[in-house]
Protein backbone atom coordinates (compact mmCIF):
# COMPACT_ATOMS: atom_id res chain seq x y z
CA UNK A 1 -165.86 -30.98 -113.22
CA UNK A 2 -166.89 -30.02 -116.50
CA UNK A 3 -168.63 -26.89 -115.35
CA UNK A 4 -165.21 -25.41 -114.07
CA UNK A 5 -162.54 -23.60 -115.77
CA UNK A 6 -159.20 -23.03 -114.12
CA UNK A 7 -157.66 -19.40 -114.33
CA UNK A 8 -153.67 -19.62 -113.35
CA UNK A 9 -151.94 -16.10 -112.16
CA UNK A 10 -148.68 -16.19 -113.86
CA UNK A 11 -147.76 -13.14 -111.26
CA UNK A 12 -145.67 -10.15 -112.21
CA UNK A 13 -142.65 -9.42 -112.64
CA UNK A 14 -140.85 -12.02 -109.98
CA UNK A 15 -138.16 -9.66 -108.45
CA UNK A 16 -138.00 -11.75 -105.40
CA UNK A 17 -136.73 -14.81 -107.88
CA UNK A 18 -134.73 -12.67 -109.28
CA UNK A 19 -131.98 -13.56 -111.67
CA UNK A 20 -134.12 -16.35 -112.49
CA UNK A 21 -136.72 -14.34 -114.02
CA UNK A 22 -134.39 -12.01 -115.76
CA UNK A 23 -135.44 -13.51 -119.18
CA UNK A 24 -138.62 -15.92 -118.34
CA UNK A 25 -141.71 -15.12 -115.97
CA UNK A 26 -142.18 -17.11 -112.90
CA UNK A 27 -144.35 -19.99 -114.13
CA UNK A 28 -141.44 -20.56 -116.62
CA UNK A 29 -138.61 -21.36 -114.03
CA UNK A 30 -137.30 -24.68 -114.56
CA UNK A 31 -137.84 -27.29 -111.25
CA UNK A 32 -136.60 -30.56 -110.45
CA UNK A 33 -134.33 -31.04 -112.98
CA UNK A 34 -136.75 -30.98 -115.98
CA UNK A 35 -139.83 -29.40 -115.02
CA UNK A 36 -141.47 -26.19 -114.80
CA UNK A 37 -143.59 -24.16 -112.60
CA UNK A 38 -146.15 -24.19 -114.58
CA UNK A 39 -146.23 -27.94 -114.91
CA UNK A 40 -147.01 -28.04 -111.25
CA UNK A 41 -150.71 -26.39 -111.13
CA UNK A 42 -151.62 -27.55 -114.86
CA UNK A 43 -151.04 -31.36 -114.24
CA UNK A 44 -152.81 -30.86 -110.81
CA UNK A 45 -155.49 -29.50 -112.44
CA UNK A 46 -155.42 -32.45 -115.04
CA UNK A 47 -155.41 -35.16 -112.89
CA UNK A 48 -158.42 -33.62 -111.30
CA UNK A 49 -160.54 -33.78 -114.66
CA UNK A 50 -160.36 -29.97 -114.81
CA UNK A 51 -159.22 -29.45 -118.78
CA UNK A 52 -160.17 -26.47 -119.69
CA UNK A 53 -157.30 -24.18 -118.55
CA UNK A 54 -156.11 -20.41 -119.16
CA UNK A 55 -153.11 -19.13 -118.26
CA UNK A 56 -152.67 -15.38 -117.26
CA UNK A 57 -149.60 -13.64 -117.67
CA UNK A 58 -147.36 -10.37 -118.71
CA UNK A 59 -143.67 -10.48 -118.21
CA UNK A 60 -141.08 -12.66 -120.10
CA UNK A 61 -143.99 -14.85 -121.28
CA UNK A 62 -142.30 -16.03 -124.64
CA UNK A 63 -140.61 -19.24 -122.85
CA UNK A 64 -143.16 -19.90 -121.28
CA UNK A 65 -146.04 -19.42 -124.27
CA UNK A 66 -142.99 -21.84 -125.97
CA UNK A 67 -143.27 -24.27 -123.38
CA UNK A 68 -147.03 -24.23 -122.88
CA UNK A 69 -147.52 -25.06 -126.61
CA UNK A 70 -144.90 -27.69 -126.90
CA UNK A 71 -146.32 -29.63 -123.77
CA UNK A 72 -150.09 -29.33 -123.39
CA UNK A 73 -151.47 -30.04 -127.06
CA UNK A 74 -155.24 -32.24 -127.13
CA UNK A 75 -156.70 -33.88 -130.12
CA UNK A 76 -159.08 -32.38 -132.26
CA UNK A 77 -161.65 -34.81 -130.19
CA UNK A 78 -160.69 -33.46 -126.96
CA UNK A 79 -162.45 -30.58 -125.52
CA UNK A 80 -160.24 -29.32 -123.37
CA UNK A 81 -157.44 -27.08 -123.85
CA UNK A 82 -154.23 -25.09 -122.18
CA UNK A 83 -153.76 -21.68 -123.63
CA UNK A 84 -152.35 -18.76 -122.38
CA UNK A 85 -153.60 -15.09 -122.17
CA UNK A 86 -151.12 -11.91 -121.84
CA UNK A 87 -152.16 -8.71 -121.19
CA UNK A 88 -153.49 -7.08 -123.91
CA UNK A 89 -154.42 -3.44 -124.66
CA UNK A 90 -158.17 -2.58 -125.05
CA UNK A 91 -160.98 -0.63 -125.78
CA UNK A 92 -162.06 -0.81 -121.75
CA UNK A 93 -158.46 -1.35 -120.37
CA UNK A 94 -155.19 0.76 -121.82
CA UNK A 95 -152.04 -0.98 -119.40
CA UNK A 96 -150.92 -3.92 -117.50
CA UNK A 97 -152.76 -5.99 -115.09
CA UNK A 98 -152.58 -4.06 -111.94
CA UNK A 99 -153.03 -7.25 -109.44
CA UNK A 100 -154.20 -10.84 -109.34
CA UNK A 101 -158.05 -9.43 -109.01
CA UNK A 102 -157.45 -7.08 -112.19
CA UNK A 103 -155.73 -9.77 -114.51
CA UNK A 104 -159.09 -12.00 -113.98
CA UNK A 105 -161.43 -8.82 -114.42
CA UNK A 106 -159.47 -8.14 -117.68
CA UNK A 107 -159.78 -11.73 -119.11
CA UNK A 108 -163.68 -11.71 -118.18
CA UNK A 109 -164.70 -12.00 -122.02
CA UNK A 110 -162.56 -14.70 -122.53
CA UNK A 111 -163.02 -17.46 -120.14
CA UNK A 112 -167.40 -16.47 -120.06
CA UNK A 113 -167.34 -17.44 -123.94
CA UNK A 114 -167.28 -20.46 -123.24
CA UNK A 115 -170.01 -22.60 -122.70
CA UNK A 116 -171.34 -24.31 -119.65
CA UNK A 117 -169.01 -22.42 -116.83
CA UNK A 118 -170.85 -22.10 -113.86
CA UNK A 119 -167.12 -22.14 -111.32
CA UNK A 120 -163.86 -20.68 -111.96
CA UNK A 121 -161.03 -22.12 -110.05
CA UNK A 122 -158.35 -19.54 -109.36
CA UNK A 123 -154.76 -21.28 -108.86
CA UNK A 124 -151.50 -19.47 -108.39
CA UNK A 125 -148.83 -20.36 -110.81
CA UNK A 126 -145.19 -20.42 -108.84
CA UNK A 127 -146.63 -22.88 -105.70
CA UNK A 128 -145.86 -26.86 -105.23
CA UNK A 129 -148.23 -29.11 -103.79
CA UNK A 130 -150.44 -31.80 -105.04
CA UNK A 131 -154.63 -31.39 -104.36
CA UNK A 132 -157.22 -33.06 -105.95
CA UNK A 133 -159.56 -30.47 -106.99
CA UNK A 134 -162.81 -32.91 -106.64
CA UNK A 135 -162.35 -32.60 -102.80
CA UNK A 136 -162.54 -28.71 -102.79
CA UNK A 137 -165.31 -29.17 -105.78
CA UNK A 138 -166.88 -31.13 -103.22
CA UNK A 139 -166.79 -29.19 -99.90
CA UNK A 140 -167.82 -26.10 -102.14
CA UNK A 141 -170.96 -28.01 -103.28
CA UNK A 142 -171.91 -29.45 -100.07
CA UNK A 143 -171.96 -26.49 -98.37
CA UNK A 144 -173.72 -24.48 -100.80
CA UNK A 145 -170.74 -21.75 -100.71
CA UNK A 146 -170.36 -19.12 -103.22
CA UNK A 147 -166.65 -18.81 -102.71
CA UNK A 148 -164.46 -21.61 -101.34
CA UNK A 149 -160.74 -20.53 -100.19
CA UNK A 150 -158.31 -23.47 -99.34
CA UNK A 151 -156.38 -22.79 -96.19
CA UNK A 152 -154.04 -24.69 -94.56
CA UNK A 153 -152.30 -24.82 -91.35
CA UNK A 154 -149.08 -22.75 -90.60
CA UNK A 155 -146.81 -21.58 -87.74
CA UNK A 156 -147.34 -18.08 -85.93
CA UNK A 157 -143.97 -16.63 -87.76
CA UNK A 158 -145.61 -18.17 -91.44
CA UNK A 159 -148.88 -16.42 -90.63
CA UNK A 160 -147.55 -13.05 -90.84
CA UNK A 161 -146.89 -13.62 -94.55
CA UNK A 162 -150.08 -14.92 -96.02
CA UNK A 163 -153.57 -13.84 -95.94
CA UNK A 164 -154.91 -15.37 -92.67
CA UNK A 165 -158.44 -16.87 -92.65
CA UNK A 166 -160.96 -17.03 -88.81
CA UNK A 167 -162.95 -20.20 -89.56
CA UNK A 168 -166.43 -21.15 -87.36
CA UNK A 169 -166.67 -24.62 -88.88
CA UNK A 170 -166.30 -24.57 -92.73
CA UNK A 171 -167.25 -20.62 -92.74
CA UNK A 172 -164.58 -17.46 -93.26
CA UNK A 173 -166.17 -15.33 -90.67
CA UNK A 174 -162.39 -12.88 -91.20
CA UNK A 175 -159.40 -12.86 -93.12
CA UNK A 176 -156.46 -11.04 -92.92
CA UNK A 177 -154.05 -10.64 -95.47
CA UNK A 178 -150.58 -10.30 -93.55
CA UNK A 179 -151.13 -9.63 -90.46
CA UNK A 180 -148.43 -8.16 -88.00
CA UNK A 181 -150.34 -7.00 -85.11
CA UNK A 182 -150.04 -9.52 -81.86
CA UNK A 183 -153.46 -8.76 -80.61
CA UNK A 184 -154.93 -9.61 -84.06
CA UNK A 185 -152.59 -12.92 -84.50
CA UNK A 186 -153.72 -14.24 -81.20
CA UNK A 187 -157.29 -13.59 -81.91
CA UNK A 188 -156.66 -15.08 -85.06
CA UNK A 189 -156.08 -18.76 -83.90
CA UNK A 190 -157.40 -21.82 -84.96
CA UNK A 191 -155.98 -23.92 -82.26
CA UNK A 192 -159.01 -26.10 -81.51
CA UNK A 193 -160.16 -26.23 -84.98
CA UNK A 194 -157.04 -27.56 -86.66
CA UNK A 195 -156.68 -30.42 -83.95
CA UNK A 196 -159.92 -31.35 -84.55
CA UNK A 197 -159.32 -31.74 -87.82
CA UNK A 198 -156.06 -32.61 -88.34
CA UNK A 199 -155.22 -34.97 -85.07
CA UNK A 200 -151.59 -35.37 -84.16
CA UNK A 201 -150.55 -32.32 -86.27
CA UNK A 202 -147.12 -30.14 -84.79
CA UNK A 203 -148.25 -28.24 -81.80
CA UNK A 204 -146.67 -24.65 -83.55
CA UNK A 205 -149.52 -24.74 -86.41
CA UNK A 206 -152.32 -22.54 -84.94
CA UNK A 207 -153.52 -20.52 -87.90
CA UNK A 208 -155.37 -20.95 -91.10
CA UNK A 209 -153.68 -19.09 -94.06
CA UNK A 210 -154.87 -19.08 -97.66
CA UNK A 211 -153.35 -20.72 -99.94
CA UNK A 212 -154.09 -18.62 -102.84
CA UNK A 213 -156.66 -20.92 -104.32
CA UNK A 214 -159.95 -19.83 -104.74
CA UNK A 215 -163.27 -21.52 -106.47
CA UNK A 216 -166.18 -19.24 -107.46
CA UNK A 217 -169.64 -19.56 -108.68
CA UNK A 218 -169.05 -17.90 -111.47
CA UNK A 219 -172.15 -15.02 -111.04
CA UNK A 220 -170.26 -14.25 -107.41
CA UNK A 221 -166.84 -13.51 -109.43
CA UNK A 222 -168.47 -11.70 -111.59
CA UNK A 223 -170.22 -9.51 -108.79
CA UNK A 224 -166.99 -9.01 -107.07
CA UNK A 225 -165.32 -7.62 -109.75
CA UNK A 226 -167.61 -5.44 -110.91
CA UNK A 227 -165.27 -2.65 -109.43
CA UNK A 228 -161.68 -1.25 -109.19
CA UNK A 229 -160.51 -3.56 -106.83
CA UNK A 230 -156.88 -4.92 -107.89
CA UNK A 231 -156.03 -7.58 -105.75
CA UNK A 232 -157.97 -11.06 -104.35
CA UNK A 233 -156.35 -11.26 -100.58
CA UNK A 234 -156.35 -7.11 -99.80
CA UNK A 235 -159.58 -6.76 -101.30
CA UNK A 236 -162.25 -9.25 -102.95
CA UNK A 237 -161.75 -11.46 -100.30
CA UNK A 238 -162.64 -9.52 -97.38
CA UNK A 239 -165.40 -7.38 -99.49
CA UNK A 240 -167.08 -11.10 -100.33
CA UNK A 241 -166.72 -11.36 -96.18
CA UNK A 242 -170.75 -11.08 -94.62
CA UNK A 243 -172.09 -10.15 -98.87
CA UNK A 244 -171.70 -14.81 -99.53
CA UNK A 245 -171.17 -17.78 -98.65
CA UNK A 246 -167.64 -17.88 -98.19
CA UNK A 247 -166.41 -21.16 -96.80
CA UNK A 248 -163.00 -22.92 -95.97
CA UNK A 249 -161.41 -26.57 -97.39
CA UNK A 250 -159.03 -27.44 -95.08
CA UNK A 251 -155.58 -29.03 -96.83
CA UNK A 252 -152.51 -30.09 -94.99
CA UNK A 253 -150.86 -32.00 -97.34
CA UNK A 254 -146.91 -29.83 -98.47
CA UNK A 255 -147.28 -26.63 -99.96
CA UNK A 256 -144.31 -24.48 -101.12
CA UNK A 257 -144.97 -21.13 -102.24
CA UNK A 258 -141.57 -20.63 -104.37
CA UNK A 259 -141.85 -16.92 -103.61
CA UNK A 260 -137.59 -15.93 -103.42
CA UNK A 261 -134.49 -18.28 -103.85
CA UNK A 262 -134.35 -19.17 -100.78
CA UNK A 263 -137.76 -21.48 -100.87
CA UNK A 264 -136.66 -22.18 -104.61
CA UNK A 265 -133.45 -23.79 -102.92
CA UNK A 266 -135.43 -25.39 -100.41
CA UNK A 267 -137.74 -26.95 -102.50
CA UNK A 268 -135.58 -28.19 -104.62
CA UNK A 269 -133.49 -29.97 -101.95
CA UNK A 270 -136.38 -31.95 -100.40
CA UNK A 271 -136.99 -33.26 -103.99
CA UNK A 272 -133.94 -35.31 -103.35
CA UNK A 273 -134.20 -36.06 -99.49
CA UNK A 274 -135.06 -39.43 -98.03
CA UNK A 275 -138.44 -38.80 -98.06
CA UNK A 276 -139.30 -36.27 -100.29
CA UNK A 277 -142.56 -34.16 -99.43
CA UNK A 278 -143.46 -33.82 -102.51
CA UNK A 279 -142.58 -36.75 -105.09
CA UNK A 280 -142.30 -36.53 -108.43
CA UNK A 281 -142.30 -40.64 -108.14
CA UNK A 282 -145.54 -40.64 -106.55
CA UNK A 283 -146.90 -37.89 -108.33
CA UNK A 284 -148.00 -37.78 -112.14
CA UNK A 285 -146.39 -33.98 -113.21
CA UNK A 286 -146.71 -33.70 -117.06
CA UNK A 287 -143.80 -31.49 -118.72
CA UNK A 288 -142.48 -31.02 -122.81
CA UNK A 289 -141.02 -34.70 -123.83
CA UNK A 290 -138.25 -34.54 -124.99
CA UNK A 291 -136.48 -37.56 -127.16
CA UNK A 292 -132.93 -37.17 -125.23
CA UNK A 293 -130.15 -39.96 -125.35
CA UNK A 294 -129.89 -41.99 -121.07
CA UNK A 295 -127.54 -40.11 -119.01
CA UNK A 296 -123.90 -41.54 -119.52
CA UNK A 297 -121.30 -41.85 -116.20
CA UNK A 298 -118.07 -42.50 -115.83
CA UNK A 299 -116.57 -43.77 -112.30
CA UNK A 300 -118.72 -40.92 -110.63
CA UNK A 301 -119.87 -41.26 -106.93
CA UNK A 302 -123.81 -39.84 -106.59
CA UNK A 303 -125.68 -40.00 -103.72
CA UNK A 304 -129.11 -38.54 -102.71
CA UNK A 305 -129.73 -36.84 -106.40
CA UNK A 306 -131.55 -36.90 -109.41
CA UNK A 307 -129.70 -37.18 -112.50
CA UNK A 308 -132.31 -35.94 -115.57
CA UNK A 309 -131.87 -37.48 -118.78
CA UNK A 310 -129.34 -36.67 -121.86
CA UNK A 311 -126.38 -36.00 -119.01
CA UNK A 312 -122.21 -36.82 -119.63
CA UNK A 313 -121.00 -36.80 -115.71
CA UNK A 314 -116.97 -37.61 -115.62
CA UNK A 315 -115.17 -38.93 -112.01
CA UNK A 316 -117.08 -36.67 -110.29
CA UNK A 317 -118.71 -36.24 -106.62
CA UNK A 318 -122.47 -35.08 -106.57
CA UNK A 319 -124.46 -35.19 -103.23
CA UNK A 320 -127.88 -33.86 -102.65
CA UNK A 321 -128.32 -32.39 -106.01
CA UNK A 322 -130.54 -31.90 -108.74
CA UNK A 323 -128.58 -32.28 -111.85
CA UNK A 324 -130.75 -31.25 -115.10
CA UNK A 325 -131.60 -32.22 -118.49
CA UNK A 326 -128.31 -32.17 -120.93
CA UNK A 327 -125.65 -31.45 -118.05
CA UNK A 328 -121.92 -31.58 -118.69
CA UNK A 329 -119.73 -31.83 -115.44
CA UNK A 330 -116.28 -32.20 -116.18
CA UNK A 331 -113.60 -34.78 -114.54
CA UNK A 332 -112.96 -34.24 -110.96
CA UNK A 333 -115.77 -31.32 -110.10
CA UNK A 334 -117.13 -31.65 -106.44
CA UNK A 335 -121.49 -30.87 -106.70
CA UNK A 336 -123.09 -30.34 -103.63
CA UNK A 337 -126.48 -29.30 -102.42
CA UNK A 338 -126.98 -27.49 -105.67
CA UNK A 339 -129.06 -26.91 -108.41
CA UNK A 340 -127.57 -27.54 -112.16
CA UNK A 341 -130.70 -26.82 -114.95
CA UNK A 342 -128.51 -27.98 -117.62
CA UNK A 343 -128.91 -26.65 -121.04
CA UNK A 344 -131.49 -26.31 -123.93
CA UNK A 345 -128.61 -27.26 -126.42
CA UNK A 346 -125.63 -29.67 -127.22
CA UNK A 347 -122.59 -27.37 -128.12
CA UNK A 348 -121.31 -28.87 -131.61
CA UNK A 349 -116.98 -29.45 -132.31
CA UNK A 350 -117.09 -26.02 -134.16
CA UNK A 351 -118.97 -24.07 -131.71
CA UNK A 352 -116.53 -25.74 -128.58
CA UNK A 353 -113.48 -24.59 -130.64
CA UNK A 354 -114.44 -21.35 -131.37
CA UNK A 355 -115.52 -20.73 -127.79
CA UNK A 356 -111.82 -21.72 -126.72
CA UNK A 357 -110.29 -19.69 -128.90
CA UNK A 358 -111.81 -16.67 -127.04
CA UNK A 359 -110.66 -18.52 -123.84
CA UNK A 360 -114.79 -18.89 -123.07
CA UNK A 361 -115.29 -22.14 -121.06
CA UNK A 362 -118.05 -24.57 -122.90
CA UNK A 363 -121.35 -25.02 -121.32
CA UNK A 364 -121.80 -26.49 -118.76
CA UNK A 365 -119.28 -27.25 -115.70
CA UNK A 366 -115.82 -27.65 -116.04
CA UNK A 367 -112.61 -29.93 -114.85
CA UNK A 368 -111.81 -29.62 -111.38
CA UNK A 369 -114.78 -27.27 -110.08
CA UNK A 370 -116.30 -27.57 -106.36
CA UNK A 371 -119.85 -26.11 -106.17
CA UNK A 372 -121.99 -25.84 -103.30
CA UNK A 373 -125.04 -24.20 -102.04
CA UNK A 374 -125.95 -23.02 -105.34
CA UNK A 375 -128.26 -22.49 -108.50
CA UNK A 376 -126.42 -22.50 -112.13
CA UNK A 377 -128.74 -21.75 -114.43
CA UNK A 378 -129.65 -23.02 -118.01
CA UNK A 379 -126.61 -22.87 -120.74
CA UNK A 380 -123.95 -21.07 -117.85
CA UNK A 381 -120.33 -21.79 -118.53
CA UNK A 382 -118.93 -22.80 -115.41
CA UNK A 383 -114.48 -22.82 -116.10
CA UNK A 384 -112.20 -25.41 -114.73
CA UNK A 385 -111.28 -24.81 -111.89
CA UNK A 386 -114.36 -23.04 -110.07
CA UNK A 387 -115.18 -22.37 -106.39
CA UNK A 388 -118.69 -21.70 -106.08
CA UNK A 389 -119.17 -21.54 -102.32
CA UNK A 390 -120.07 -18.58 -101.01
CA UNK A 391 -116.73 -18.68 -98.52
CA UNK A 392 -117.38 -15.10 -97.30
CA UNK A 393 -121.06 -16.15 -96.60
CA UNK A 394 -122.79 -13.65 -98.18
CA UNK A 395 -126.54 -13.23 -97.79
CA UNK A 396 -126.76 -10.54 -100.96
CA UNK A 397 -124.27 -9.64 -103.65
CA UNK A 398 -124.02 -8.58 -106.95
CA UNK A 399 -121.12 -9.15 -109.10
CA UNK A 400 -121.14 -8.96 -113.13
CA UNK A 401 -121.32 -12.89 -113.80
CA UNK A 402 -123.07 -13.93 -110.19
CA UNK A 403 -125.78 -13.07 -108.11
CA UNK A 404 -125.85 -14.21 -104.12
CA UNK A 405 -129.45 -14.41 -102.75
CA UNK A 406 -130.44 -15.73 -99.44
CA UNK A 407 -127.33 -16.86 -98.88
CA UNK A 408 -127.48 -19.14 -102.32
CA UNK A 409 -125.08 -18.37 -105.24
CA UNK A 410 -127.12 -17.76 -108.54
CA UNK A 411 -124.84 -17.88 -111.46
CA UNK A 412 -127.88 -17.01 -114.54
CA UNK A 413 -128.77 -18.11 -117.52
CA UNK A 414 -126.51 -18.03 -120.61
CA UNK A 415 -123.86 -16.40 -118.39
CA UNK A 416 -120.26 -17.88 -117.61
CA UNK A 417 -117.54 -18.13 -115.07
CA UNK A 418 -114.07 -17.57 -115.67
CA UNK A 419 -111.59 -20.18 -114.55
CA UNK A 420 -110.26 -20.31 -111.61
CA UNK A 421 -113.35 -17.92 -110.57
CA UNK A 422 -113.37 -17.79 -106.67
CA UNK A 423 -116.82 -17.42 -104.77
């Protein structure tokens, strides 16, 4: 794998995850408790001997530049490297990248000065899943493609929002990029083909969709882009259709494209399920290391959650949650099916006193609070006495300290609840 280097779209601006990419881009949202994004396609990437990485982005990229430079640092005998590339202005290009095709077109000098690149591996950077890059190295080799898109099998209602791929054998002889139509989705069926190859899969999975992962010989990405096109799925893609070689590596191992909080919620909840999809236990995710003191309890009841390191948890009941680094939850608070990021930051006795004296609750959650269904975000102030529950079952709201998305309660980062706060 020393001939590839692995471009990762950081996306835009992430209004779908919105409020927790108010002040960090996508790739930067914290996951699990003490991961990020990001961690998820670099350490795949990694583990598949693929070291020479580049990270594109444009919005809110100063946590995650932070981040990327605390975490991913190789010896000076190490030729690999982890560096990120934000939009710049140019002699050739004046604004922003205008879609996923565009930011790759603009970073063209960069990743060709380096020597020996004859693929480029093209990874999204807000999706969890684990691959092993050899195997799609592999299938692209063997059958001489120029372009290799992994796919992977999805329901009829799925289908309609990815780009759907029409394979005959390990060929793309169509894609789609989210189609609506009912003529075209039946014609689009892979029925036969994804029994074959997956035996025993669920009867509902009859189409192929991409999975936003793309390896190129590098001369064919360089072809393709020697235009205006702005986006891969609406536009390289099917333009490569019938021009190359453009074949298919089937995957069916989980997936989660964390596109809104409603799949950010979801995700996180199977991290703690019985059997976890995806497991951080089974799988080796690299993130920053951070020297933190063990988690301390104190007659607290926890069941079916992960508890991340340098935690105080007091008498408390928390059930199918992810509690995260440097969490403070107060005596007698209820947690359930929620997501607490913790904080970047132990408040010190002056800091806690002057807070109270401006009746501001400390960070972290309070006495007495019952939370469910929710995200609080890094550093939030959560005041005794809290309902987070969403009792009027909201699908979308917007309130000055709270946001209600998909049903889920986001309180954001560095913002607080008052107590007694009712939700």
């Amino acid at each position: 794998m020393k001939d590839v280097i692995c471009l990762i779209l950081g996306g835009g601006q992430g209004t779908r995850l919105y409020p927790l990419t108010k002040d960090r881009s996508k790739p930067a949202v914290p996951i699990g408790g003490k991961f990020r994004l990001i961690d998820i396609p670099i350490s795949n990437s990694l583990n598949s001997d693929v070291n020479k990485i580049l990270i594109l982005t444009q919005f809110n990229s100063a946590s995650l530049n932070k981040h990327v430079n605390q975490t991913f640092r190789f010896d000076y005998f190490h030729s690999g490297f982890v560096d990120i590339l934000a939009a710049e202005q140019t002699n050739t290009s004046k604004g922003w990248y205008q879609g996923t095709a565009d930011a790759v077109r603009q970073t063209i000098k960069h990743f060709m000065s380096f020597p020996h690149v004859k693929h480029v591996l093209i990874l999204s950077g807000d999706q969890i899943y684990k691959m092993d890059f050899r195997e799609l190295y592999r299938v692209h080799q063997e059958n001489k493609n120029d372009l290799t898109i992994s796919v992977l099998p999805v329901t009829k209602k799925d289908a309609a929002q990815f780009g759907v791929t029409k394979l005959t054998d390990t060929q793309v002889t169509e894609f789609h990029e989210k189609p609506k139509e009912e003529e075209l989705l039946e014609h689009l069926k892979s029925t036969d083909l994804i029994r074959n190859y997956f035996p025993g899969i669920d009867g509902d999975k009859e189409y192929l969709a991409s999975m936003g992962i793309y390896l190129f010989n590098v001369e064919t990405l360089l072809e393709l882009l020697d235009n205006e096109q702005k986006d891969f799925g609406k536009e390289v893609i099917p333009s490569a259709l019938g021009k190359f070689r453009v074949g298919g590596h089937l995957f069916n191992g989980y997936w989660e494209d964390v596109g809104n909080i409603g799949s950010f919620h979801r995700a996180n909840m199977d991290f703690v399920g019985d059997h976890p999809q995806f497991d951080f236990y089974d799988n080796k995710i690299y993130t920053h290391a951070r020297y933190l003191p063990p988690t301390r309890m104190d007659q607290s009841h926890v069941t079916q959650s992960m508890i991340c390191e340098g935690s105080i948890i007091k008498k408390c009941f928390i059930e199918s949650s992810v509690i995260g680094i440097r969490s403070l939850i107060g005596e007698g608070s209820r947690i359930e099916k929620t997501v607490i990021m913790g904080a970047d930051y132990y408040q010190n006795g002056e800091s806690r006193v002057s807070d109270l004296a401006k009746n501001i609750p400390h960070v972290g959650i309070g006495k007495d609070c019952h939370i469910r269904n929710a995200i609080i975000d890094k550093n939030a102030r959560i005041g005794d006495g809290c309902r987070i529950l969403n009792e009027k079952k909201l699908d979308h709201w917007d309130d000055e300290h709270y946001h209600i998305r998909d049903g889920i309660v986001v309180v954001p980062k560095n913002s607080f609840l008052p107590p007694g706060t009712v939700i």
